[in-house]
N, C-alpha and C. Protein backbone atom coordinates (compact mmCIF):
# COMPACT_ATOMS: atom_id res chain seq x y z
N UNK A 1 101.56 103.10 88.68
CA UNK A 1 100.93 103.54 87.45
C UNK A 1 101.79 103.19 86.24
N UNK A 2 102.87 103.09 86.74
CA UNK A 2 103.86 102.74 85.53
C UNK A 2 103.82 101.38 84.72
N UNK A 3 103.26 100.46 85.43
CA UNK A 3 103.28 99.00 85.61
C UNK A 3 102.05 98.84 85.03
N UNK A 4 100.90 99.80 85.00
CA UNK A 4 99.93 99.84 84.82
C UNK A 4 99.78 100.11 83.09
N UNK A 5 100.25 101.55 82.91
CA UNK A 5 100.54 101.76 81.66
C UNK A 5 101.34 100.97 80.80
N UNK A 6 102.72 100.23 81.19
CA UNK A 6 103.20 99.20 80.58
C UNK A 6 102.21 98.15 79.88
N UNK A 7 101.37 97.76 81.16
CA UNK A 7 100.63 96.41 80.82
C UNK A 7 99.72 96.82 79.28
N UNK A 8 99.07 98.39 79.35
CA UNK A 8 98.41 98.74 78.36
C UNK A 8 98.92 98.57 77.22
N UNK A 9 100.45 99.49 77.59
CA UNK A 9 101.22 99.23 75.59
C UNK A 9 101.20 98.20 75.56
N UNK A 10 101.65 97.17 76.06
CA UNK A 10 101.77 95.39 75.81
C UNK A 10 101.02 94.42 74.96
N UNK A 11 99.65 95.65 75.64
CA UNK A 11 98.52 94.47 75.38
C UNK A 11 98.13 93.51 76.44
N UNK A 12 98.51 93.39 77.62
CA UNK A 12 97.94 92.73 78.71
C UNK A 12 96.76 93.20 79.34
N UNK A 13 96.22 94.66 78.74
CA UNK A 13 95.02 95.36 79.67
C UNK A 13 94.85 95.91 78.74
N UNK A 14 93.59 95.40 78.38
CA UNK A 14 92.87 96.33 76.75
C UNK A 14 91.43 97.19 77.78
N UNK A 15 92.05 98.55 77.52
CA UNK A 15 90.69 99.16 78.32
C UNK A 15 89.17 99.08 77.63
N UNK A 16 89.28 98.92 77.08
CA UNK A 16 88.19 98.63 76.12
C UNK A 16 87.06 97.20 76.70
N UNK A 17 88.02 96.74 76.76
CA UNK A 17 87.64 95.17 76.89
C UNK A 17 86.92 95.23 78.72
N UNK A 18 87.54 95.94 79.35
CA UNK A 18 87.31 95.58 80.90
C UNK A 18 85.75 96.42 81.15
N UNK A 19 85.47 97.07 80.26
CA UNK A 19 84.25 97.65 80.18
C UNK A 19 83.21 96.42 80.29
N UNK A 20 83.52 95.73 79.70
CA UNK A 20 82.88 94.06 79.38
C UNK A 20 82.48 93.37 80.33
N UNK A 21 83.27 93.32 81.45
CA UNK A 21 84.15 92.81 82.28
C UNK A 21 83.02 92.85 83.58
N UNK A 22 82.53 91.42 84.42
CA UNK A 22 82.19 91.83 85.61
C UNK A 22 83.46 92.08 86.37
N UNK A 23 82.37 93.14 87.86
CA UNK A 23 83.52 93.67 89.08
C UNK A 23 84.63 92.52 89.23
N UNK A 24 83.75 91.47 89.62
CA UNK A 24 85.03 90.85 90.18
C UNK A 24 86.31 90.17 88.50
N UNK A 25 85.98 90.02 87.74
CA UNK A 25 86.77 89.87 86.52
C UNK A 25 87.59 91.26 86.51
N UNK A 26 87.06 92.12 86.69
CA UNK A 26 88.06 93.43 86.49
C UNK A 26 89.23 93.34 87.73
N UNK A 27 88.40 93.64 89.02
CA UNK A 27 89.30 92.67 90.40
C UNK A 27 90.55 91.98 89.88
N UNK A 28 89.75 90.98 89.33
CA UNK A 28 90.85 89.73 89.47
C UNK A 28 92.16 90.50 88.23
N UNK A 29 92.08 91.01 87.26
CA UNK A 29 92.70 91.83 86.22
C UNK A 29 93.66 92.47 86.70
N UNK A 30 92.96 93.68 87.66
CA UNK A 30 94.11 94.54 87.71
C UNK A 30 94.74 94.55 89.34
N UNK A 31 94.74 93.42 90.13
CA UNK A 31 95.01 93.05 91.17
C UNK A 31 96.31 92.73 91.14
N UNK A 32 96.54 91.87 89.50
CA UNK A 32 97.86 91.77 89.84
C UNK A 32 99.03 92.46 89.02
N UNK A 33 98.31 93.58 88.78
CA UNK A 33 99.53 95.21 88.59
C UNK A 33 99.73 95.57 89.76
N UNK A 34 101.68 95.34 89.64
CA UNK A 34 102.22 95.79 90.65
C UNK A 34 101.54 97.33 91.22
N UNK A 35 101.33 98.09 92.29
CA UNK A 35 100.73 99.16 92.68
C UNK A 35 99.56 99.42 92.61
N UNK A 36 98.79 98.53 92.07
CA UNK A 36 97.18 98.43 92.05
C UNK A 36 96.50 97.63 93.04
N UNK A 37 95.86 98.00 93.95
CA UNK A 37 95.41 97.00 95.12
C UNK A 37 94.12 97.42 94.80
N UNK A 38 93.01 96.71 95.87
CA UNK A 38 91.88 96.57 95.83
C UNK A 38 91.20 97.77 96.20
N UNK A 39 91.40 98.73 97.16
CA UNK A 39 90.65 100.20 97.01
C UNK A 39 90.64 100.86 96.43
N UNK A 40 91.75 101.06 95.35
CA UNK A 40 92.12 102.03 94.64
C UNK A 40 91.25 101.06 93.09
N UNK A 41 91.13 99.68 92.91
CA UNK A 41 90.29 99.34 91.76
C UNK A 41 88.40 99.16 92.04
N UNK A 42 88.43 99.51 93.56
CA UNK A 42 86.77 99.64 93.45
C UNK A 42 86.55 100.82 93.21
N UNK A 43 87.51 101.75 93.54
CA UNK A 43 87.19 103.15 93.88
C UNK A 43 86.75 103.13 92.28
N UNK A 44 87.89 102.76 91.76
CA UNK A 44 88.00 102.66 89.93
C UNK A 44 86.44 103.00 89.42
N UNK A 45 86.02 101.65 90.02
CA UNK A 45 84.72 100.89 89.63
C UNK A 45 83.79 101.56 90.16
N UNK A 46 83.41 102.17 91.17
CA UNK A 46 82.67 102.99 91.39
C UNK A 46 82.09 104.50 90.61
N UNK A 47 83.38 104.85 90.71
CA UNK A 47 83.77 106.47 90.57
C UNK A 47 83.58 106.68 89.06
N UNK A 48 85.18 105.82 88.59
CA UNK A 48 85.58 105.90 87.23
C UNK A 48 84.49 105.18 86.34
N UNK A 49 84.15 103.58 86.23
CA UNK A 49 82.99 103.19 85.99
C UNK A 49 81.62 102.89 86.11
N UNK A 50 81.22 103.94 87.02
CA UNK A 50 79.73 103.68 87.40
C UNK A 50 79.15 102.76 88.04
N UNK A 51 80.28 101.71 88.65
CA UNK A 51 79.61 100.39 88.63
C UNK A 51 79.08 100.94 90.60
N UNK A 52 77.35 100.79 90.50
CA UNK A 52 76.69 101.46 91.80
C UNK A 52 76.68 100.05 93.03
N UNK A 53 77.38 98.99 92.68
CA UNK A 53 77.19 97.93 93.41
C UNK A 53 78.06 97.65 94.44
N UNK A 54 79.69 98.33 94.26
CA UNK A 54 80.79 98.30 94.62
C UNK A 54 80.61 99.40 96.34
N UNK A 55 81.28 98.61 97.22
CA UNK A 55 81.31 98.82 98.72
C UNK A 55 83.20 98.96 98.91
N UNK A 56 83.68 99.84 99.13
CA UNK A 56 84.82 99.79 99.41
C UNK A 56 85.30 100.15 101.03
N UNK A 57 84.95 98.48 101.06
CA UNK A 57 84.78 98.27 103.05
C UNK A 57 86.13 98.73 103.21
N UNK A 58 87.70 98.58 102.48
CA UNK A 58 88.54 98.77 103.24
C UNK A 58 88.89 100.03 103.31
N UNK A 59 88.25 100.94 102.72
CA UNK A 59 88.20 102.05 103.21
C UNK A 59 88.08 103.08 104.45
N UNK A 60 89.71 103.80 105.22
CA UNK A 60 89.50 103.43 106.56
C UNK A 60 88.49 105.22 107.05
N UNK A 61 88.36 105.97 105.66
CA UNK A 61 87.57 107.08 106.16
C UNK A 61 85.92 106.74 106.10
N UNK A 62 85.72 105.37 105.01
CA UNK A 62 83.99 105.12 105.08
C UNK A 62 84.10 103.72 106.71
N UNK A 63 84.66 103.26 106.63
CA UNK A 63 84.99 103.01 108.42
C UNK A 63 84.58 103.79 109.31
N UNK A 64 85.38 104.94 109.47
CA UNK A 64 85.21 105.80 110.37
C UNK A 64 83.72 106.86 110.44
N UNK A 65 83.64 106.67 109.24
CA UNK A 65 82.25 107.60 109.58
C UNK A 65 80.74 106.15 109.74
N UNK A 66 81.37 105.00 109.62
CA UNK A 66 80.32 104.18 110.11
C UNK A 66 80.31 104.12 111.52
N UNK A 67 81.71 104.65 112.16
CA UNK A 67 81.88 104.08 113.37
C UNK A 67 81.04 105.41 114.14
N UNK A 68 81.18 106.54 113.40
CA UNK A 68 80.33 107.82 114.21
C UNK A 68 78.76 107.28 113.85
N UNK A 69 78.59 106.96 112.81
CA UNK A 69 77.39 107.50 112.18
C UNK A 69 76.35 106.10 113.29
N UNK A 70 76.86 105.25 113.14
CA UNK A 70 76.21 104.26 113.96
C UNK A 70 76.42 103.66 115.93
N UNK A 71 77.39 104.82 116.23
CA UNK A 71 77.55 104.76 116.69
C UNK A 71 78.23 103.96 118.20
N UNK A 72 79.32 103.53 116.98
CA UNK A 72 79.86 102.22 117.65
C UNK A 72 81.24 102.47 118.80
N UNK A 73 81.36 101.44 119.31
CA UNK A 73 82.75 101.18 120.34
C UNK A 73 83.98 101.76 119.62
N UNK A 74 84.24 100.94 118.50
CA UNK A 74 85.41 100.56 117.83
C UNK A 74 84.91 100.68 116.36
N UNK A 75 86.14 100.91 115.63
CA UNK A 75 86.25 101.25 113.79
C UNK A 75 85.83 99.98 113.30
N UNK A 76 85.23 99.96 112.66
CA UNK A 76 84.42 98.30 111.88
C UNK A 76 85.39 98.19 111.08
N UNK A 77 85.79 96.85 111.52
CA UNK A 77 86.66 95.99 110.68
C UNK A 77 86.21 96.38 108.73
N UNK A 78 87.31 95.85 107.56
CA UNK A 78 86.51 95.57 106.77
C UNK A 78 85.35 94.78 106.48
N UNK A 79 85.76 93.35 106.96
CA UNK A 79 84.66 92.26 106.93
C UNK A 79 83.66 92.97 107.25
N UNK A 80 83.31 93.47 108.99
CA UNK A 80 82.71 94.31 109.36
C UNK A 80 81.61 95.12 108.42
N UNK A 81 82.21 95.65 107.97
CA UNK A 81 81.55 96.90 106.58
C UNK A 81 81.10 95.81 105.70
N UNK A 82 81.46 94.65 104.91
CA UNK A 82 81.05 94.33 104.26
C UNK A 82 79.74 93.56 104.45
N UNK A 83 79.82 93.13 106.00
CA UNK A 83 78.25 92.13 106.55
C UNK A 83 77.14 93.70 106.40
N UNK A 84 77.93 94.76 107.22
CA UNK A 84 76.58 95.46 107.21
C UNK A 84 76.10 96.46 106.20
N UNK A 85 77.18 95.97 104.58
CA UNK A 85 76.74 96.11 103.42
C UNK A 85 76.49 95.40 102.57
N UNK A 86 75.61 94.56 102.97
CA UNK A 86 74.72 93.36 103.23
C UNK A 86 73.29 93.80 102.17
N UNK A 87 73.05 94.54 103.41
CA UNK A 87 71.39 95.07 102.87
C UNK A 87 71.25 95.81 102.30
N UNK A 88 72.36 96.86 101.93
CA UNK A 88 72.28 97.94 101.08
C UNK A 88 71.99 97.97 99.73
């Protein structure tokens, strides 16, 4: 978060601006702040910005309840999650 807030005073991450911004442009943005990975910026995008399109396959608790809910062998890979959020 520190790395994060830095980038803000700087001027490298105008929050303003990422509002603008498609998912994957925001992705590609804050991917490469140190401590910012990809679940924690869909979650972002979901949660924090509304955005209703966002699937956060690597998520290993929405995994696990695919693996009850559908009743599978084994925990669905991410890829996994992402084919059979496909149709959604």
């Amino acid at each position: 978060m520190i790395d994060f807030a830095q980038n803000i005073v700087e001027g490298k991450i105008n929050l303003d601006h990422l509002w603008k911004l498609t998912d994957k442009e925001i992705i590609q943005i804050l991917s490469n702040v140190r401590g910012i990975g990809k679940w924690k910026i869909e979650c972002t995008l979901l949660f924090g910005m509304g955005r209703l399109n966002i699937l956060p396959a690597g998520d290993i608790a929405l995994r696990k309840v695919l693996k009850t809910v559908w009743g599978l062998k084994q925990t669905p890979s991410e890829k996994d999650v992402e084919k059979l959020g496909l149709n959604w």
